[in-house]
C-alpha atoms as a PDB file:
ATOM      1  CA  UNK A   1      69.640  92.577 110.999  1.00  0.00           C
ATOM      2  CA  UNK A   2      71.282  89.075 111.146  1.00  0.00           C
ATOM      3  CA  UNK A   3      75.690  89.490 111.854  1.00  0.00           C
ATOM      4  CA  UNK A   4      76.367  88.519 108.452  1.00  0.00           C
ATOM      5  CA  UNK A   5      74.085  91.304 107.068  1.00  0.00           C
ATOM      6  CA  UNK A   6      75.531  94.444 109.922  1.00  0.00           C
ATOM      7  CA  UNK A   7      79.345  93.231 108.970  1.00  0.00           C
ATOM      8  CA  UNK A   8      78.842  93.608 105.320  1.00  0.00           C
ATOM      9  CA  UNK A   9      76.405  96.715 105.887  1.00  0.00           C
ATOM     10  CA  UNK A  10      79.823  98.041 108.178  1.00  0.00           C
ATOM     11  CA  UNK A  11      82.436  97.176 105.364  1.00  0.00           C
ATOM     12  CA  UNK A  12      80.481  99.169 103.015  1.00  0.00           C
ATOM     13  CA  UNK A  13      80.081 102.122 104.913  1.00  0.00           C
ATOM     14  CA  UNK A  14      83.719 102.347 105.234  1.00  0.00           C
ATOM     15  CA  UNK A  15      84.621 101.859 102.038  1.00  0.00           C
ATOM     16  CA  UNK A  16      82.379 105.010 101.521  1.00  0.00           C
ATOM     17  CA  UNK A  17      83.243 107.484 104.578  1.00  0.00           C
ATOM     18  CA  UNK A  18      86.203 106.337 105.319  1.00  0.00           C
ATOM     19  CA  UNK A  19      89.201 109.127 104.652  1.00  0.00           C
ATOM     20  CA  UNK A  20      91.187 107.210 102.735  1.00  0.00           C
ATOM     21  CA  UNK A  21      90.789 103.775 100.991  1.00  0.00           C
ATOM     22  CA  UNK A  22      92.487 101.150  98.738  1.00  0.00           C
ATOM     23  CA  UNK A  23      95.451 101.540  96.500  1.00  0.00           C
ATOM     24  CA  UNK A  24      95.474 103.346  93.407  1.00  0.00           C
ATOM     25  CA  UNK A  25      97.992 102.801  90.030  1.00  0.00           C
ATOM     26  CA  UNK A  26      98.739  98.731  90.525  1.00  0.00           C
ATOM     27  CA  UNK A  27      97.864  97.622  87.148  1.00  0.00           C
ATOM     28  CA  UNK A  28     100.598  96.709  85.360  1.00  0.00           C
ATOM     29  CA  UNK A  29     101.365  98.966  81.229  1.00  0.00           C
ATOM     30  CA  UNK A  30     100.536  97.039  78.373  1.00  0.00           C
ATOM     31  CA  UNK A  31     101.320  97.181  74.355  1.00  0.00           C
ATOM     32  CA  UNK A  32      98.048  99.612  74.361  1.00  0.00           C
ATOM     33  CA  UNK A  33      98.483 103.802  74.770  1.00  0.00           C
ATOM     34  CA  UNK A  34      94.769 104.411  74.269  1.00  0.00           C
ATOM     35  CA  UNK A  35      93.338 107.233  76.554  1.00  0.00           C
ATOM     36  CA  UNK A  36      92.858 106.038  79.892  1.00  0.00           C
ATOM     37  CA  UNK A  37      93.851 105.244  83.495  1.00  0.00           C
ATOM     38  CA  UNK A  38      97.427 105.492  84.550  1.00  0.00           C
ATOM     39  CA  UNK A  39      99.758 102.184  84.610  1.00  0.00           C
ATOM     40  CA  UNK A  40     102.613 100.942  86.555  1.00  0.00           C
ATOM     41  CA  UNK A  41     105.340 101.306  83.762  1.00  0.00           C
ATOM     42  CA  UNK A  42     108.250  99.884  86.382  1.00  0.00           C
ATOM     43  CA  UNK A  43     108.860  99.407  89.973  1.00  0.00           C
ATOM     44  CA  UNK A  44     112.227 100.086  91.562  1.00  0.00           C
ATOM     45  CA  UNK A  45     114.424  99.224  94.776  1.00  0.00           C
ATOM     46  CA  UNK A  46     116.813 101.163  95.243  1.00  0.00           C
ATOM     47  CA  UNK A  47     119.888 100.401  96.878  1.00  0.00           C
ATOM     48  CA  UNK A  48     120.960 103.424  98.083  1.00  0.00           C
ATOM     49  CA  UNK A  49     120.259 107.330  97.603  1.00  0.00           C
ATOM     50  CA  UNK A  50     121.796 110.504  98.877  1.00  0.00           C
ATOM     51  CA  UNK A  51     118.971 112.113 100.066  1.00  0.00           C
ATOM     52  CA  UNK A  52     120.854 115.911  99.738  1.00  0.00           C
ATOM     53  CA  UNK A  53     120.722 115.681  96.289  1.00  0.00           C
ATOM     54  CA  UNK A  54     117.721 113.283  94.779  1.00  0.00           C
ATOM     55  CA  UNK A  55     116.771 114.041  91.192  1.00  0.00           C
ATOM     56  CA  UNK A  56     114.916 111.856  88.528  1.00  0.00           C
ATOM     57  CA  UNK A  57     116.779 111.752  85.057  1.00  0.00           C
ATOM     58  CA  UNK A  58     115.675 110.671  81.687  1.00  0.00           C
ATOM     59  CA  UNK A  59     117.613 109.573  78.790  1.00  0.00           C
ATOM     60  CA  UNK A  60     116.343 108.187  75.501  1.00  0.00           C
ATOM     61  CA  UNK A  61     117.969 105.847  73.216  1.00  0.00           C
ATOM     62  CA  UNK A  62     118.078 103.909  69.980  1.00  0.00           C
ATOM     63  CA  UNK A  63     117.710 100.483  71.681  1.00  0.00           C
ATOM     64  CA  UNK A  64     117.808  98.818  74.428  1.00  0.00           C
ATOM     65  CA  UNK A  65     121.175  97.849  74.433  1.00  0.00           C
ATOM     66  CA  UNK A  66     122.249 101.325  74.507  1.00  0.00           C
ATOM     67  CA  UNK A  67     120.465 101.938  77.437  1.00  0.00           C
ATOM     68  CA  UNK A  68     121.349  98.638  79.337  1.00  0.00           C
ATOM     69  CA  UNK A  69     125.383  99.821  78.776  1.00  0.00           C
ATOM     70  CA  UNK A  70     124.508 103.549  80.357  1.00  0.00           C
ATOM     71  CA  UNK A  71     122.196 101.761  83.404  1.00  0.00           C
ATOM     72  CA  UNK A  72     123.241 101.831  87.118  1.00  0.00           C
ATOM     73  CA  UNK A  73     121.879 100.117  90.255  1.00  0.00           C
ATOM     74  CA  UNK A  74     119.073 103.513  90.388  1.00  0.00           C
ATOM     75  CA  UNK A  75     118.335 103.037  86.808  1.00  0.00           C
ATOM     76  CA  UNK A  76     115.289 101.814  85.472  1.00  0.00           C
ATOM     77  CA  UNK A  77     114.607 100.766  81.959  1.00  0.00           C
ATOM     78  CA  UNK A  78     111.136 101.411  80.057  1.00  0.00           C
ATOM     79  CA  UNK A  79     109.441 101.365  76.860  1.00  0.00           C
ATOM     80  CA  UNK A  80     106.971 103.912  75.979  1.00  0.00           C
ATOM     81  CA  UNK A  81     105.924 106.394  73.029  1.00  0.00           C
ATOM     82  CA  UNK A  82     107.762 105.031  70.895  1.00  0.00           C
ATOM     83  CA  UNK A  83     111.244 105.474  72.699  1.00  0.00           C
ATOM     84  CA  UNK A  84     113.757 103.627  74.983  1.00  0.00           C
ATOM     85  CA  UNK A  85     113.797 105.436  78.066  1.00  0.00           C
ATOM     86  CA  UNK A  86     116.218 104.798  80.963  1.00  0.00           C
ATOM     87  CA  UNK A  87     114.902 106.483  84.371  1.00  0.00           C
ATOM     88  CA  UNK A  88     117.674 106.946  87.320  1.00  0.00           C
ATOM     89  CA  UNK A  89     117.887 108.446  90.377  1.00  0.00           C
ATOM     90  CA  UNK A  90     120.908 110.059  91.100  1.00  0.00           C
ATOM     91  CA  UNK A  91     122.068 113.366  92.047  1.00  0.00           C
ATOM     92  CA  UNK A  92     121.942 116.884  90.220  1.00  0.00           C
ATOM     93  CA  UNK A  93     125.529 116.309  88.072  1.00  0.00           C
ATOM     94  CA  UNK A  94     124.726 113.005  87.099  1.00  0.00           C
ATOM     95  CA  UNK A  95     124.786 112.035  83.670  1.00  0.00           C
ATOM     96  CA  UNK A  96     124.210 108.644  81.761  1.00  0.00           C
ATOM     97  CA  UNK A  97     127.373 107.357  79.336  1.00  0.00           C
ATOM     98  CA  UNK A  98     125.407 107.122  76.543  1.00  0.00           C
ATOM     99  CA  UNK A  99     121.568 108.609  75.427  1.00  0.00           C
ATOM    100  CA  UNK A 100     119.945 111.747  74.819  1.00  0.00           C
ATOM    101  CA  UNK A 101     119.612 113.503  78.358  1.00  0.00           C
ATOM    102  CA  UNK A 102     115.716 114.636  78.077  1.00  0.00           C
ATOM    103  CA  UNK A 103     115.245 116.062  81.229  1.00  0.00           C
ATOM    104  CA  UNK A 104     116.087 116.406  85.110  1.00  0.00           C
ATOM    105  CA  UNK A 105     113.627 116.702  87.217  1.00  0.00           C
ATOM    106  CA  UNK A 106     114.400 117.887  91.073  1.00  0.00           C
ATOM    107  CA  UNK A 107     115.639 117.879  94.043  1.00  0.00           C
ATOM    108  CA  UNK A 108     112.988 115.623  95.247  1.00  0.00           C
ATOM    109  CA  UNK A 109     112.421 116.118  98.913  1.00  0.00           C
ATOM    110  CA  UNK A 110     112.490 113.115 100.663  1.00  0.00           C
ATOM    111  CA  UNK A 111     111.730 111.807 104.607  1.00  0.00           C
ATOM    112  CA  UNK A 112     114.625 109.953 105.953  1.00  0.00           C
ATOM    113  CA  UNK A 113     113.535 106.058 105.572  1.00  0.00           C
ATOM    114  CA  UNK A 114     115.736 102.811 105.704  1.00  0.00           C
ATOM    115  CA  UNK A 115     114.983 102.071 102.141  1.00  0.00           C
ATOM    116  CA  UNK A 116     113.456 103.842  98.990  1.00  0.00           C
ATOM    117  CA  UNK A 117     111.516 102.031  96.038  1.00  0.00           C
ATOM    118  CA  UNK A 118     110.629 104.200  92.635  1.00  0.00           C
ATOM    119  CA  UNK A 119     107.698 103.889  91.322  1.00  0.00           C
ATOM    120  CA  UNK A 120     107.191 104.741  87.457  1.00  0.00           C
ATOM    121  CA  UNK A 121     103.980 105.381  85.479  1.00  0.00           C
ATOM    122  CA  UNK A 122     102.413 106.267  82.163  1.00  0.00           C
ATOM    123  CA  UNK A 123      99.460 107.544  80.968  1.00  0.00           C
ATOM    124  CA  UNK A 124      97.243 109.477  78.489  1.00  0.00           C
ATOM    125  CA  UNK A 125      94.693 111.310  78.873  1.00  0.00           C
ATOM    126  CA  UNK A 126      92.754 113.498  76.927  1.00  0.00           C
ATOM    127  CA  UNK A 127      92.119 117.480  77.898  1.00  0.00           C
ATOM    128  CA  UNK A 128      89.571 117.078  81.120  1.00  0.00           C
ATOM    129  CA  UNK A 129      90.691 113.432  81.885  1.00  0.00           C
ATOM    130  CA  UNK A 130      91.352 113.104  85.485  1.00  0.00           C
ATOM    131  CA  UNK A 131      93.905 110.924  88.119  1.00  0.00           C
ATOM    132  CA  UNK A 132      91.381 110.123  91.423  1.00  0.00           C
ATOM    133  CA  UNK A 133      92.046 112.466  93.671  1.00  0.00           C
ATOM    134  CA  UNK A 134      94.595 110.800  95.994  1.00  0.00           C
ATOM    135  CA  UNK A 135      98.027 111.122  98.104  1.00  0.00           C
ATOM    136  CA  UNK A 136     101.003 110.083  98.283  1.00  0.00           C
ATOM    137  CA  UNK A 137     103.972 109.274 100.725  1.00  0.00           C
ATOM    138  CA  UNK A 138     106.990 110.701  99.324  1.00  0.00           C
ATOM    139  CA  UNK A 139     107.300 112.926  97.033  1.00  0.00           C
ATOM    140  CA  UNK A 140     105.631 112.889  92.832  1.00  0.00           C
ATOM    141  CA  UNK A 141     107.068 114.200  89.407  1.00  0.00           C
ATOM    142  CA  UNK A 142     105.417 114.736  86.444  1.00  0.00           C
ATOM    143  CA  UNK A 143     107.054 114.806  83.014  1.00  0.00           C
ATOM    144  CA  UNK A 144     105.002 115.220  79.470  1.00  0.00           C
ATOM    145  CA  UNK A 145     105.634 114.235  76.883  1.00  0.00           C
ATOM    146  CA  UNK A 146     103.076 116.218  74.888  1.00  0.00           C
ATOM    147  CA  UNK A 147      99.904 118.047  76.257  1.00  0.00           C
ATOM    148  CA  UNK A 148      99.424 120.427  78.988  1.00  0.00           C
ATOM    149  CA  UNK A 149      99.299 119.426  82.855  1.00  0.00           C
ATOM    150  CA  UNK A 150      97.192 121.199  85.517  1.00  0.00           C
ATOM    151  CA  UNK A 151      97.820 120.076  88.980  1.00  0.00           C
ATOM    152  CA  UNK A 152      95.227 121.160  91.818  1.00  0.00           C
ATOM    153  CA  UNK A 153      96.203 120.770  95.491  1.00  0.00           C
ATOM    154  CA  UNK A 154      94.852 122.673  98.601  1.00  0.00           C
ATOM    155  CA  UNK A 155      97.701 124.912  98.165  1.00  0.00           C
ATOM    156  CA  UNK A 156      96.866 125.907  94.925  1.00  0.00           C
ATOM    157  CA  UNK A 157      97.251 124.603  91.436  1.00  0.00           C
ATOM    158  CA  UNK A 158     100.398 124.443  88.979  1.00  0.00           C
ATOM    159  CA  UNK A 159     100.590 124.136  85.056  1.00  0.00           C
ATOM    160  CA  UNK A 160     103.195 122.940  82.432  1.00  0.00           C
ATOM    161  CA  UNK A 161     102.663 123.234  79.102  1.00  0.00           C
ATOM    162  CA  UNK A 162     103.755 122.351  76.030  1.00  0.00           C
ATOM    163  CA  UNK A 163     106.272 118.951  75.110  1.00  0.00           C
ATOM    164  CA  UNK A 164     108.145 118.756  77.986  1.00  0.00           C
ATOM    165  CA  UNK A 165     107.143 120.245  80.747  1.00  0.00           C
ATOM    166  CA  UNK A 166     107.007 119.119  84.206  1.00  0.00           C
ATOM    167  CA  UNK A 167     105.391 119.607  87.397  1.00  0.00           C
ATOM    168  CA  UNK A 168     106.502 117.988  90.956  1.00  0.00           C
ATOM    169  CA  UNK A 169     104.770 117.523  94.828  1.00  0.00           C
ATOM    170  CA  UNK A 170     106.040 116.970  98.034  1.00  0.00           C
ATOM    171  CA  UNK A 171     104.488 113.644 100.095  1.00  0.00           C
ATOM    172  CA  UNK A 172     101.059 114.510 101.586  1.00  0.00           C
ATOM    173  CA  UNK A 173      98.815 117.007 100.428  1.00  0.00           C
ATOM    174  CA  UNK A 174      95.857 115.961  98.009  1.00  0.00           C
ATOM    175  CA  UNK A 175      95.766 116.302  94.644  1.00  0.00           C
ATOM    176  CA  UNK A 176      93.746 116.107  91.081  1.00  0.00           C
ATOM    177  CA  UNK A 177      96.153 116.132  87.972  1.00  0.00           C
ATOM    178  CA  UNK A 178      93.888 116.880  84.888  1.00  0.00           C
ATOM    179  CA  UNK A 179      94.996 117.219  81.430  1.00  0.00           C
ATOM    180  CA  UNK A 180      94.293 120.579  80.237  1.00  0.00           C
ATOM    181  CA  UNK A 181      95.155 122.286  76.429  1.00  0.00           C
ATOM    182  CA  UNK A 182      93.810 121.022  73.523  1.00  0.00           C
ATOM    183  CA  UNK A 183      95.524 117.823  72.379  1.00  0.00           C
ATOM    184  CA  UNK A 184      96.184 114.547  74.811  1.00  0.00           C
ATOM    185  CA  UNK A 185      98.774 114.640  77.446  1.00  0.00           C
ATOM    186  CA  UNK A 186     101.196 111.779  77.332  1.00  0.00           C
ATOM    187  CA  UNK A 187     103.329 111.573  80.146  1.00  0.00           C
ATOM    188  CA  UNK A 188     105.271 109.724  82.799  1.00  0.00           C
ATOM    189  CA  UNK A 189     105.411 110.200  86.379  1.00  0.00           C
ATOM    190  CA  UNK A 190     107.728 109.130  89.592  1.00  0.00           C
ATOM    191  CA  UNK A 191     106.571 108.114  93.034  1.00  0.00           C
ATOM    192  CA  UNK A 192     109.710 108.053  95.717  1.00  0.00           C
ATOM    193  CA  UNK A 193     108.890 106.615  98.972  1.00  0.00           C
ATOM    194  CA  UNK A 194     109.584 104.849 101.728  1.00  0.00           C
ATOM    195  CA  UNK A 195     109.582 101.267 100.256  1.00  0.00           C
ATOM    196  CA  UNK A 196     107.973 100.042 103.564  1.00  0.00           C
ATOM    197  CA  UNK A 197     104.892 102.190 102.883  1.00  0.00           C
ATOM    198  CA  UNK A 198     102.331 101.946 100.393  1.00  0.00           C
ATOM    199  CA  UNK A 199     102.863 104.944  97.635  1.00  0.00           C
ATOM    200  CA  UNK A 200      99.223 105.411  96.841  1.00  0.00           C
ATOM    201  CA  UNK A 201      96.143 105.930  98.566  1.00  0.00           C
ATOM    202  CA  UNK A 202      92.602 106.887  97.268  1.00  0.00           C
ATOM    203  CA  UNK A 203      90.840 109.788  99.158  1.00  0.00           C
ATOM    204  CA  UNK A 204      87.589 111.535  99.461  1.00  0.00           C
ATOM    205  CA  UNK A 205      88.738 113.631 102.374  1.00  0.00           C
ATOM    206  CA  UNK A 206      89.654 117.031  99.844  1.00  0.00           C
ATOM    207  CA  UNK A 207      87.223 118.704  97.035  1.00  0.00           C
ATOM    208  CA  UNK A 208      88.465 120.756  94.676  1.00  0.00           C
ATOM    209  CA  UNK A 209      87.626 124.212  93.740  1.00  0.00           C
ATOM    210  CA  UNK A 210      87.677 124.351  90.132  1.00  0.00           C
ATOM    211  CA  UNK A 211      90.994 125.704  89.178  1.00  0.00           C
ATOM    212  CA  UNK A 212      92.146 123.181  86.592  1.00  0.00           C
ATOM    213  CA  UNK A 213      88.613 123.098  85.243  1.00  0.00           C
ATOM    214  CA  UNK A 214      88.871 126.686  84.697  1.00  0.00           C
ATOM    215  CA  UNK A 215      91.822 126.341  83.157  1.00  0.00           C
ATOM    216  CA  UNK A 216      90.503 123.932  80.957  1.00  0.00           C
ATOM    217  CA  UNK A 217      87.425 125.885  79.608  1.00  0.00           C
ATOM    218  CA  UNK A 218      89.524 128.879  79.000  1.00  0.00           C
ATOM    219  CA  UNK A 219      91.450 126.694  76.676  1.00  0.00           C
ATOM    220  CA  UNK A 220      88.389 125.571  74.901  1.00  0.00           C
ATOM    221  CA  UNK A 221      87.842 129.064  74.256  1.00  0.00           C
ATOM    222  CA  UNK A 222      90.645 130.080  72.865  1.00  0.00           C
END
């Protein structure tokens, strides 16, 4: 085998067996909330977070210029399902001027690091869509906006269900988020990590056993 032929025959068997490879959720949202992959709503560095008391809030409002008057250097501003949404990390008590307060989602455990970035996305999926099984480093919340959310690690699988509910991960272990119920989950979700790190990575190195699919057929047969 000439070298050009064994490098490229060597790239591609890593790209198979290796245990973890490339990074997932870098395409940017667009105007289109069809069924399909996640996006990258908004990314976020923040200047400063107390780590003994990190939660993610959400506010909606009427415009955008509501939200920019209620938005702090850990606030985020979005537009999604129809809604202005302002995202902030702050702690538990924290509460935006202005808004509806939707939801607080927390604490978030985090690793001590010199600097923290947010990263927000959106998606919808319809019942048995999956995320690629994958892990992250820090820690993952889920909020829906409608559907049902299953959420299978090696420690076992959660569920939300209804408008509303949430889920949320700690940095590490593997996991397969499937949309489960009988109507498509739209929803948002937060990665907070290290902002030296990458937040994402694609894995093959965890299988797993079923639970959210049996979840998911039970539904069907209701």
């Amino acid at each position: 085998m000439s070298p050009p032929l064994r490098l490229l025959s060597c790239v591609a068997a890593f790209l198979v067996t290796g245990p973890a490879f490339g990074q997932a959720t870098t395409r940017p949202c667009g105007l289109d909330e069809a069924p399909g992959p996640a996006c990258l709503l908004a990314r976020k560095d923040l200047p400063s977070v107390d780590r003994k008391s990190v939660y993610w809030h959400l506010d909606s409002f009427p415009s955008k210029a509501a939200a920019q008057d209620s938005l702090t250097a850990n606030g985020t501003i979005v537009e999604a399902f129809d809604k202005i949404w302002l995202f902030t990390i702050a702690p538990r008590a924290w509460r935006a001027k202005h808004g509806r307060h939707v939801a607080r989602l927390g604490p978030l455990p985090l690793d001590p690091a010199p600097r923290y970035t947010a990263e927000y996305l959106r998606s919808v999926f319809t019942p048995g869509m999956t995320a690629p099984l994958h892990v992250h480093s820090g820690p993952e919340a889920f909020y829906a906006v409608s559907g049902d959310t299953c959420l299978e690690t090696p420690e076992g699988v959660q569920m939300g269900r209804g408008p509303g509910n949430s889920l949320m991960i700690r940095a590490g272990p593997p996991m397969l988020l499937m949309a489960i119920g009988q109507q498509p989950r739209r929803g948002f979700a937060l990665i907070l990590h290290d902002g030296a790190r990458q937040p994402t990575t694609l894995t093959h190195d965890w299988h797993p056993t079923g639970l959210c699919e049996r979840q998911l057929t039970q539904g069907r047969a209701r």
